[in-house]
PDB file of N, CA and C in Angstrom:
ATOM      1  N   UNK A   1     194.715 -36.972 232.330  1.00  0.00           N
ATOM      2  CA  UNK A   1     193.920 -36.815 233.523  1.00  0.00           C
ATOM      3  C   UNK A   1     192.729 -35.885 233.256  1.00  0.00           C
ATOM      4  N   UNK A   2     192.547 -34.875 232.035  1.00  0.00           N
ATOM      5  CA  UNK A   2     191.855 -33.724 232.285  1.00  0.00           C
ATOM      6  C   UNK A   2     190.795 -34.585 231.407  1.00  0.00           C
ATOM      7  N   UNK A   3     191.582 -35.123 230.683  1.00  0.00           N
ATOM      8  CA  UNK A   3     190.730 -36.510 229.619  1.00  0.00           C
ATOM      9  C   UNK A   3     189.469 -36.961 230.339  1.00  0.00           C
ATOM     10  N   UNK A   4     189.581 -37.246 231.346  1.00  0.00           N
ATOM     11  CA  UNK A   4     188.638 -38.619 232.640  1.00  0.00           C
ATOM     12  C   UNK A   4     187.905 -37.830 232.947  1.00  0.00           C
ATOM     13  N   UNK A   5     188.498 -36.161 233.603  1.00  0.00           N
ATOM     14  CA  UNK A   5     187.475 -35.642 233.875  1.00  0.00           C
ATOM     15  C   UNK A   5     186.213 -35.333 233.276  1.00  0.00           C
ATOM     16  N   UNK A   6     186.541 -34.917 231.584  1.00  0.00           N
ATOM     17  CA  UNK A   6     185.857 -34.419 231.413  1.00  0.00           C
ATOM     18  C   UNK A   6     184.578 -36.090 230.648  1.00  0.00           C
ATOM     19  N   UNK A   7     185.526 -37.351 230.621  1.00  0.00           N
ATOM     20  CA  UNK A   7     184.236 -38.231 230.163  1.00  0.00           C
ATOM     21  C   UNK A   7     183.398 -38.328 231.444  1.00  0.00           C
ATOM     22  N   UNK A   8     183.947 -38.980 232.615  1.00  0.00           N
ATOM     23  CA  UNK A   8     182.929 -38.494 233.932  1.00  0.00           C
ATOM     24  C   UNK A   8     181.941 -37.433 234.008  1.00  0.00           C
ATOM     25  N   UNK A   9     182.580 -36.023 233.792  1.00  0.00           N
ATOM     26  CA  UNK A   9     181.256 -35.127 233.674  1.00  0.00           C
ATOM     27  C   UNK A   9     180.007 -35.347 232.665  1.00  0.00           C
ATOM     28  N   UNK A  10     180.632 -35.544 231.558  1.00  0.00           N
ATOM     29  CA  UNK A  10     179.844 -36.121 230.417  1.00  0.00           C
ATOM     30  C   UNK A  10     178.753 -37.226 230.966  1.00  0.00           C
ATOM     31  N   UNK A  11     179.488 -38.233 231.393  1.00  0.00           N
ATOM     32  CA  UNK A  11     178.365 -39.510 231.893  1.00  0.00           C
ATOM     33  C   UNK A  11     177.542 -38.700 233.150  1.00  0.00           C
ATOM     34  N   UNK A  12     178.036 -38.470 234.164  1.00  0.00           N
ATOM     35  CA  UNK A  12     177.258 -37.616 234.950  1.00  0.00           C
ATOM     36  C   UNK A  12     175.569 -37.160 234.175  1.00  0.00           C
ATOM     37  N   UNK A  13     175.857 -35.685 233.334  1.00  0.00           N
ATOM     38  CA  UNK A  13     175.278 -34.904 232.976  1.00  0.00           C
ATOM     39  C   UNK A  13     174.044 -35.417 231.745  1.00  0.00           C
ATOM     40  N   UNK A  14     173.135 -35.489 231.942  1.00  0.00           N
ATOM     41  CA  UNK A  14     171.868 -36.572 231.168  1.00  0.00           C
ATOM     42  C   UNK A  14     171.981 -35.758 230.434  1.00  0.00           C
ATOM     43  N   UNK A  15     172.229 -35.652 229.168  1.00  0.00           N
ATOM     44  CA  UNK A  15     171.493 -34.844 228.003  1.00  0.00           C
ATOM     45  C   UNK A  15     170.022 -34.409 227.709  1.00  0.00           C
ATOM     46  N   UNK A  16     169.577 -35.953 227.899  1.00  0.00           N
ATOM     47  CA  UNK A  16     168.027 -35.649 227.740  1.00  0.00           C
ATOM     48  C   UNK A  16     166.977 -34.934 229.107  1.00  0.00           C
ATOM     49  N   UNK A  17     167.769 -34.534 229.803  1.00  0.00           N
ATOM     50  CA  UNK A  17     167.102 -33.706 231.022  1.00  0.00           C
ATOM     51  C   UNK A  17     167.004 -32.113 230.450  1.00  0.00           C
ATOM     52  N   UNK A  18     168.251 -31.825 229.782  1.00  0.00           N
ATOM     53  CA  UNK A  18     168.166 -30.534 229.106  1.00  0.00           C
ATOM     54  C   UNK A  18     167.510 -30.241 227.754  1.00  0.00           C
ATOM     55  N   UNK A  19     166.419 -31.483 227.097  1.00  0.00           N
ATOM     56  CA  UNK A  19     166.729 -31.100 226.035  1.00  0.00           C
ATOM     57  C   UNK A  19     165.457 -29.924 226.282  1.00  0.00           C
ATOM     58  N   UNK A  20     164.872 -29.546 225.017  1.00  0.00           N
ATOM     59  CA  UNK A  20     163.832 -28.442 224.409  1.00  0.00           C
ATOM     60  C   UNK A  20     162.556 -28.740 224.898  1.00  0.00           C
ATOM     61  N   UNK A  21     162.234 -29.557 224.782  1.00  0.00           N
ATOM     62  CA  UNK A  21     160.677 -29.994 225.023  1.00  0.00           C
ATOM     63  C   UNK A  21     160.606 -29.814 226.930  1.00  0.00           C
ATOM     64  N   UNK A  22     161.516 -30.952 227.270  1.00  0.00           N
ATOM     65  CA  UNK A  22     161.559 -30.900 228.831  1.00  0.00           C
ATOM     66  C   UNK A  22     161.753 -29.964 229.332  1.00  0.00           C
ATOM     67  N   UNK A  23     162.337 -29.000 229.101  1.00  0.00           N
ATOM     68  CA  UNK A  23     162.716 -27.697 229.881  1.00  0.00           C
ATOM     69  C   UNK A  23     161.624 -26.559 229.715  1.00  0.00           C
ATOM     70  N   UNK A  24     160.985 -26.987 228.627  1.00  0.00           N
ATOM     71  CA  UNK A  24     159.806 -25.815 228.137  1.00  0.00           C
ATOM     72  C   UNK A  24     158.217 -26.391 229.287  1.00  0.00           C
ATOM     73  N   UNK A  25     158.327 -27.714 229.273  1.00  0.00           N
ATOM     74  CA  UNK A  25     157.136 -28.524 229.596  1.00  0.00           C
ATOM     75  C   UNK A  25     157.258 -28.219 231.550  1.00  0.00           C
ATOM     76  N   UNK A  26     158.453 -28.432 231.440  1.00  0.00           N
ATOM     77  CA  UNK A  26     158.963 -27.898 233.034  1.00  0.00           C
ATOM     78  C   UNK A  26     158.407 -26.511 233.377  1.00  0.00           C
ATOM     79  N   UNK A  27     158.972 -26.044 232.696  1.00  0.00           N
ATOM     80  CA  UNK A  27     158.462 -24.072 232.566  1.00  0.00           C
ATOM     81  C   UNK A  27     156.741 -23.643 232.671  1.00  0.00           C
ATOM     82  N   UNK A  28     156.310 -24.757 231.473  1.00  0.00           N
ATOM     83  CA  UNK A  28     154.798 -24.189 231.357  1.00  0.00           C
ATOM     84  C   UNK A  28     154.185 -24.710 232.789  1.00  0.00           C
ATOM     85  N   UNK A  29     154.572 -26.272 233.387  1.00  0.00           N
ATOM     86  CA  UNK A  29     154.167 -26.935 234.042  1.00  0.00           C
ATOM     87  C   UNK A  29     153.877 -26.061 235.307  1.00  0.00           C
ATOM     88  N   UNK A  30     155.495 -25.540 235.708  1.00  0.00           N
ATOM     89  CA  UNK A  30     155.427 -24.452 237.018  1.00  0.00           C
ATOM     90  C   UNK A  30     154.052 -23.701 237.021  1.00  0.00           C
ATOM     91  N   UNK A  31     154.262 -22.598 235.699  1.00  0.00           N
ATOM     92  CA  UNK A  31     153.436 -21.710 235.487  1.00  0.00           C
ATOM     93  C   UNK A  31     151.858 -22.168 235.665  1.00  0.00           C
ATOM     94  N   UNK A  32     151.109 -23.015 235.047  1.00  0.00           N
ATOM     95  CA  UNK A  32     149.997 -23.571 235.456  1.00  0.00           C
ATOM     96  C   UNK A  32     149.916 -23.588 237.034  1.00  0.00           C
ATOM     97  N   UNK A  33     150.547 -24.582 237.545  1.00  0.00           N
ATOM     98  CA  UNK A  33     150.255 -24.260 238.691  1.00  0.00           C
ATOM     99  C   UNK A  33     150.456 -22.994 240.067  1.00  0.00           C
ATOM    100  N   UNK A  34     151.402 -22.337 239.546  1.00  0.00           N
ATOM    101  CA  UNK A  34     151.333 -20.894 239.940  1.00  0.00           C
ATOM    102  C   UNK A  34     149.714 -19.926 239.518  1.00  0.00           C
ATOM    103  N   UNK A  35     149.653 -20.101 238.429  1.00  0.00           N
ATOM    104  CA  UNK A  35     148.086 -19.980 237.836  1.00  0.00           C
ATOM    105  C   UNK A  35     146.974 -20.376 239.017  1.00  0.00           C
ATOM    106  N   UNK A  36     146.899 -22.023 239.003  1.00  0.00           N
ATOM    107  CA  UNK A  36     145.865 -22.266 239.113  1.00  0.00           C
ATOM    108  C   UNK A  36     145.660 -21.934 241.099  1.00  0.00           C
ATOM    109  N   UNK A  37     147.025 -21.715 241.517  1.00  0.00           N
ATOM    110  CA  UNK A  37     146.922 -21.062 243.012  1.00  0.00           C
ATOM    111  C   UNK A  37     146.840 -19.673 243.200  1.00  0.00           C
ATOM    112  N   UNK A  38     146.813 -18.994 242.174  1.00  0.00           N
ATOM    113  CA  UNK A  38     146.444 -17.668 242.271  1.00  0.00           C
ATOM    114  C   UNK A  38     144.876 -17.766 242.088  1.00  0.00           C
ATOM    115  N   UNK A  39     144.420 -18.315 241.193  1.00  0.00           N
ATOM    116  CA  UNK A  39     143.052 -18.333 240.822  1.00  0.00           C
ATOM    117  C   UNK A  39     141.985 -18.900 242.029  1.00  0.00           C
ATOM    118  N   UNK A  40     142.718 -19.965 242.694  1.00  0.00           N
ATOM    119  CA  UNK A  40     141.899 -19.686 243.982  1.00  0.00           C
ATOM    120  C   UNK A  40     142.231 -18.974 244.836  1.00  0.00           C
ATOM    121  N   UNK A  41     143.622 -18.000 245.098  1.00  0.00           N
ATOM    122  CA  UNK A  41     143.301 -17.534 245.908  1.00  0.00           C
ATOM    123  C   UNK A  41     142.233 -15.991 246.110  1.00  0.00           C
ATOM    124  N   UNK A  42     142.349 -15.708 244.864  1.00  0.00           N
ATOM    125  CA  UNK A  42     141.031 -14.825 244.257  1.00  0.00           C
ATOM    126  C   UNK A  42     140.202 -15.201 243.991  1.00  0.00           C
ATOM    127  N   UNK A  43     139.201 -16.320 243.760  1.00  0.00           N
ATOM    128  CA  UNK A  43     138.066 -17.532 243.829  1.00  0.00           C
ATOM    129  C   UNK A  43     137.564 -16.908 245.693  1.00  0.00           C
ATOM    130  N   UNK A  44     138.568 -17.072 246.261  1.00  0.00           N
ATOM    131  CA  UNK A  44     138.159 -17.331 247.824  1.00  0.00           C
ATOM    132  C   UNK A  44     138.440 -15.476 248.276  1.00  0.00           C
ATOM    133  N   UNK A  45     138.852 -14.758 248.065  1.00  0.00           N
ATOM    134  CA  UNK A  45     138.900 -13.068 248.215  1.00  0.00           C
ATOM    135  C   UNK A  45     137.240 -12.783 247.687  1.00  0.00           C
ATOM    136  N   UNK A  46     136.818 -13.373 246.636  1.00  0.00           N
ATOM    137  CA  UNK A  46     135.359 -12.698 246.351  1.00  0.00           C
ATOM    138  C   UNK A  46     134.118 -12.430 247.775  1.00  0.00           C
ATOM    139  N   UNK A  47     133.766 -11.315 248.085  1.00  0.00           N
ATOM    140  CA  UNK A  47     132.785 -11.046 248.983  1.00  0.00           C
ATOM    141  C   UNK A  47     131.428 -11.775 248.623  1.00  0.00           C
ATOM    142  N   UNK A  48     131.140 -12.647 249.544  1.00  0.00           N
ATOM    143  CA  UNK A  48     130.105 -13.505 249.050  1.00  0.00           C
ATOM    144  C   UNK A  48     128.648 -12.713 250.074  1.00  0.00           C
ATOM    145  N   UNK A  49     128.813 -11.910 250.397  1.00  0.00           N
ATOM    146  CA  UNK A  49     127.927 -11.215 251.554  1.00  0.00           C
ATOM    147  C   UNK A  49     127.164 -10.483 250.163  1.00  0.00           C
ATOM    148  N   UNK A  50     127.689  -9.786 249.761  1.00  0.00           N
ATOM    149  CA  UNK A  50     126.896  -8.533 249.038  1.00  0.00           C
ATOM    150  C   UNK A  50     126.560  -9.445 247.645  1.00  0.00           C
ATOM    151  N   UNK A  51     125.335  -9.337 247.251  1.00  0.00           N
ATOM    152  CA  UNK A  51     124.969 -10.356 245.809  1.00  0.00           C
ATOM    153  C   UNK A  51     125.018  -9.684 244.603  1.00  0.00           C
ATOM    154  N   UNK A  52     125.044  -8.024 244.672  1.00  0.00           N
ATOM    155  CA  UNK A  52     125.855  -7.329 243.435  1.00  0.00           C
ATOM    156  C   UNK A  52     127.035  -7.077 243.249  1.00  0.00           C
ATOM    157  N   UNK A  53     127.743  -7.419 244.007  1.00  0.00           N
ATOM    158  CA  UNK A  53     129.378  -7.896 244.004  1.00  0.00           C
ATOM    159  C   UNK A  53     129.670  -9.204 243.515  1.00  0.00           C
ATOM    160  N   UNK A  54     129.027 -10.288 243.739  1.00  0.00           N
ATOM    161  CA  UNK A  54     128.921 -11.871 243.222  1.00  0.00           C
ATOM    162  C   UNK A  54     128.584 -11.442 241.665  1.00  0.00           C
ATOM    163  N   UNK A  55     127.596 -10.414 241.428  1.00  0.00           N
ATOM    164  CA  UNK A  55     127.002 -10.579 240.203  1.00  0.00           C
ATOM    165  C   UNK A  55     127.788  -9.907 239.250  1.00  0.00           C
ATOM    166  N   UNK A  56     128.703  -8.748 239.915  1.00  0.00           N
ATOM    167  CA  UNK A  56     129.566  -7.975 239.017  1.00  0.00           C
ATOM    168  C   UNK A  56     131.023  -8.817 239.103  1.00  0.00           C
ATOM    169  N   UNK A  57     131.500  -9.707 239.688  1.00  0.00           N
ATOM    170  CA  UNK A  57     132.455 -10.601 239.673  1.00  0.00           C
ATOM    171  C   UNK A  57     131.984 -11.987 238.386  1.00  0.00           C
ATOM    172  N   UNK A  58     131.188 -12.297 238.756  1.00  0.00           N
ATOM    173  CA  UNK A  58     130.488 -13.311 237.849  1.00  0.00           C
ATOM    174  C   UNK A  58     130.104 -12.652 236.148  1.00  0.00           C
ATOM    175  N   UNK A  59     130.212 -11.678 236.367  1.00  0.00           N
ATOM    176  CA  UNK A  59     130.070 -11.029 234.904  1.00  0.00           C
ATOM    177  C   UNK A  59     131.290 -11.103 234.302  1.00  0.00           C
ATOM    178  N   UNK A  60     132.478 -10.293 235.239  1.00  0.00           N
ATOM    179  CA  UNK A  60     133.676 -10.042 234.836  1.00  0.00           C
ATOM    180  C   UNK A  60     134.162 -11.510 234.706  1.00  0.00           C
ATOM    181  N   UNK A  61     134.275 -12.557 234.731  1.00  0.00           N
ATOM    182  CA  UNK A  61     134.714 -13.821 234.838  1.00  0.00           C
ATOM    183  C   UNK A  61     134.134 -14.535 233.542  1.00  0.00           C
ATOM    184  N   UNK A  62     132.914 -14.324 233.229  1.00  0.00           N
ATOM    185  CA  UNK A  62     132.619 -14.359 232.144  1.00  0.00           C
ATOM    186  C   UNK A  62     132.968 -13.825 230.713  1.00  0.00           C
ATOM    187  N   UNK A  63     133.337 -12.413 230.772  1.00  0.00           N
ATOM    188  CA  UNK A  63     133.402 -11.918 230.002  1.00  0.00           C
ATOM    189  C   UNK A  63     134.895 -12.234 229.657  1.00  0.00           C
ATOM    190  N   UNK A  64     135.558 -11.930 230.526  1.00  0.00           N
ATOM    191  CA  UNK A  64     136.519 -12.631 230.155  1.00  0.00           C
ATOM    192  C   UNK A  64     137.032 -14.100 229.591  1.00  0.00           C
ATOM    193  N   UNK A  65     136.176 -15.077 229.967  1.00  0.00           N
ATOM    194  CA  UNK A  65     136.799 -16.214 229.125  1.00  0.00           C
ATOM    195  C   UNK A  65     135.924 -16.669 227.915  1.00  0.00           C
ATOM    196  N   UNK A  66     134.882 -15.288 227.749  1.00  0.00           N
ATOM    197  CA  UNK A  66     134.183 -15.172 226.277  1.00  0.00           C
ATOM    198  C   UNK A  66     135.206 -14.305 225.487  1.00  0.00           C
ATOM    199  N   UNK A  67     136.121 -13.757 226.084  1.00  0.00           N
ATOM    200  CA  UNK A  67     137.346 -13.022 225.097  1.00  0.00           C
ATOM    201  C   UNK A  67     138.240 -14.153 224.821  1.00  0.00           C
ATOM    202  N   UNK A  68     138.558 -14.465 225.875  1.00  0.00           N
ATOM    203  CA  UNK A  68     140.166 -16.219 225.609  1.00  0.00           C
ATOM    204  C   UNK A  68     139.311 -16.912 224.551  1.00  0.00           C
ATOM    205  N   UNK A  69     138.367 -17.405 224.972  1.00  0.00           N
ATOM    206  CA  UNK A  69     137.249 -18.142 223.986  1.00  0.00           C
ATOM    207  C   UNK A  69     137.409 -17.752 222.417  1.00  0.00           C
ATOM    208  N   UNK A  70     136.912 -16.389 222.661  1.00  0.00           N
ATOM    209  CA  UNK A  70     137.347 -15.802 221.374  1.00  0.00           C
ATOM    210  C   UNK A  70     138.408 -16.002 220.261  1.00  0.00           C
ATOM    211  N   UNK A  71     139.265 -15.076 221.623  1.00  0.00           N
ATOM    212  CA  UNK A  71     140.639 -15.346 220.944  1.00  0.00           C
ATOM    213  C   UNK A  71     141.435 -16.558 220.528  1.00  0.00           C
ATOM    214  N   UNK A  72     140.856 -17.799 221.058  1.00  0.00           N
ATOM    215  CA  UNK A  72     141.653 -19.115 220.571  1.00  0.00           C
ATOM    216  C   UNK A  72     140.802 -19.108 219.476  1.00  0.00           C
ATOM    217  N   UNK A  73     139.836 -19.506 219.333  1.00  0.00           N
ATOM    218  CA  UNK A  73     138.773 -19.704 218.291  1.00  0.00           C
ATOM    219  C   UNK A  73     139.190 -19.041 217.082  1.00  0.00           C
ATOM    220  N   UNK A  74     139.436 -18.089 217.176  1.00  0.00           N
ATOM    221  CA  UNK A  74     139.879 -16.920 215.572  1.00  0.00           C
ATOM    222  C   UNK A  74     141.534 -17.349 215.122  1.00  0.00           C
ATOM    223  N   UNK A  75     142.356 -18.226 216.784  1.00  0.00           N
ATOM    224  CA  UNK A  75     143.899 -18.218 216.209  1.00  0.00           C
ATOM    225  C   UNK A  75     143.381 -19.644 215.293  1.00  0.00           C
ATOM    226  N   UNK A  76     142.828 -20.795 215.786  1.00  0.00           N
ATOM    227  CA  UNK A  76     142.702 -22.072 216.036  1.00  0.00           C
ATOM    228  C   UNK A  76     141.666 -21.856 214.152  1.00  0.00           C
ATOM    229  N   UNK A  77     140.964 -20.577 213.769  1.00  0.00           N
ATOM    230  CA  UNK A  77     140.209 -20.555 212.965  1.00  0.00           C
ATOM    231  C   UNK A  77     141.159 -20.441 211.423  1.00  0.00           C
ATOM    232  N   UNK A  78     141.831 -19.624 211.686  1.00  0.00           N
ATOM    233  CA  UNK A  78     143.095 -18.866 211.155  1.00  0.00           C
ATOM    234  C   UNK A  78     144.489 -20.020 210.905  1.00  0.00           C
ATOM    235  N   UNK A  79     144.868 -20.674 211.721  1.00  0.00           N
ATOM    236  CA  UNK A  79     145.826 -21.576 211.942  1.00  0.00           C
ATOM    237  C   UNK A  79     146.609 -21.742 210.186  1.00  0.00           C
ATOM    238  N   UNK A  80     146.149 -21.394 209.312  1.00  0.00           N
ATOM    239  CA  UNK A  80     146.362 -22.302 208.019  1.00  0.00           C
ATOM    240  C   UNK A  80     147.097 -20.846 207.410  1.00  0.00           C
ATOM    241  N   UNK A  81     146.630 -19.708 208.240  1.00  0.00           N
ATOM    242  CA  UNK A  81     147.405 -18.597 207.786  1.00  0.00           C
ATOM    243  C   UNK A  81     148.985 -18.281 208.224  1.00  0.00           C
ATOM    244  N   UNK A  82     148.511 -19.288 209.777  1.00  0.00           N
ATOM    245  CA  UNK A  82     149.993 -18.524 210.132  1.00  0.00           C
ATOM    246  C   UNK A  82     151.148 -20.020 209.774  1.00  0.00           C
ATOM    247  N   UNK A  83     150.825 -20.554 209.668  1.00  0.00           N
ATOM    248  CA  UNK A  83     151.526 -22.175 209.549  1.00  0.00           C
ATOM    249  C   UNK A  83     152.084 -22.098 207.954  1.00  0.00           C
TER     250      UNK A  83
END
């Protein structure tokens, strides 16, 4: 009897729902979009009244994805070192 149970659970339980890839792709997937709703909701917080506030936001936004920029560029440059 404990036999049945446990092939039933077995058939039940998809293997390939748990494997590595899916569960990671699941994970990043969330995260993006947790991302990309934070990012507007700070997109839409920027004071659009004052135009040296636009301009010191617009700097900082820049500068920053001239660093990510960066930083992929030198991993993506490098790649043959760490592989």
């Amino acid at each position: 009897m404990l036999e049945s149970r446990d092939i039933n659970a077995e058939s039940v339980i998809n293997q390939d729902e748990y494997s590595w890839f899916k569960m990671h792709y699941r994970n990043f997937k969330s995260k993006t979009v947790s991302f990309v709703e934070e990012f507007f909701k700070n997109f839409h917080r920027i004071q659009w009244s004052s135009s040296q506030k636009v301009f010191k936001e617009t700097c900082f936004v820049l500068l920053i994805t001239g660093i990510l920029t960066l930083f992929f560029y030198v991993i993506f440059l490098f790649m043959w070192l760490i592989t």
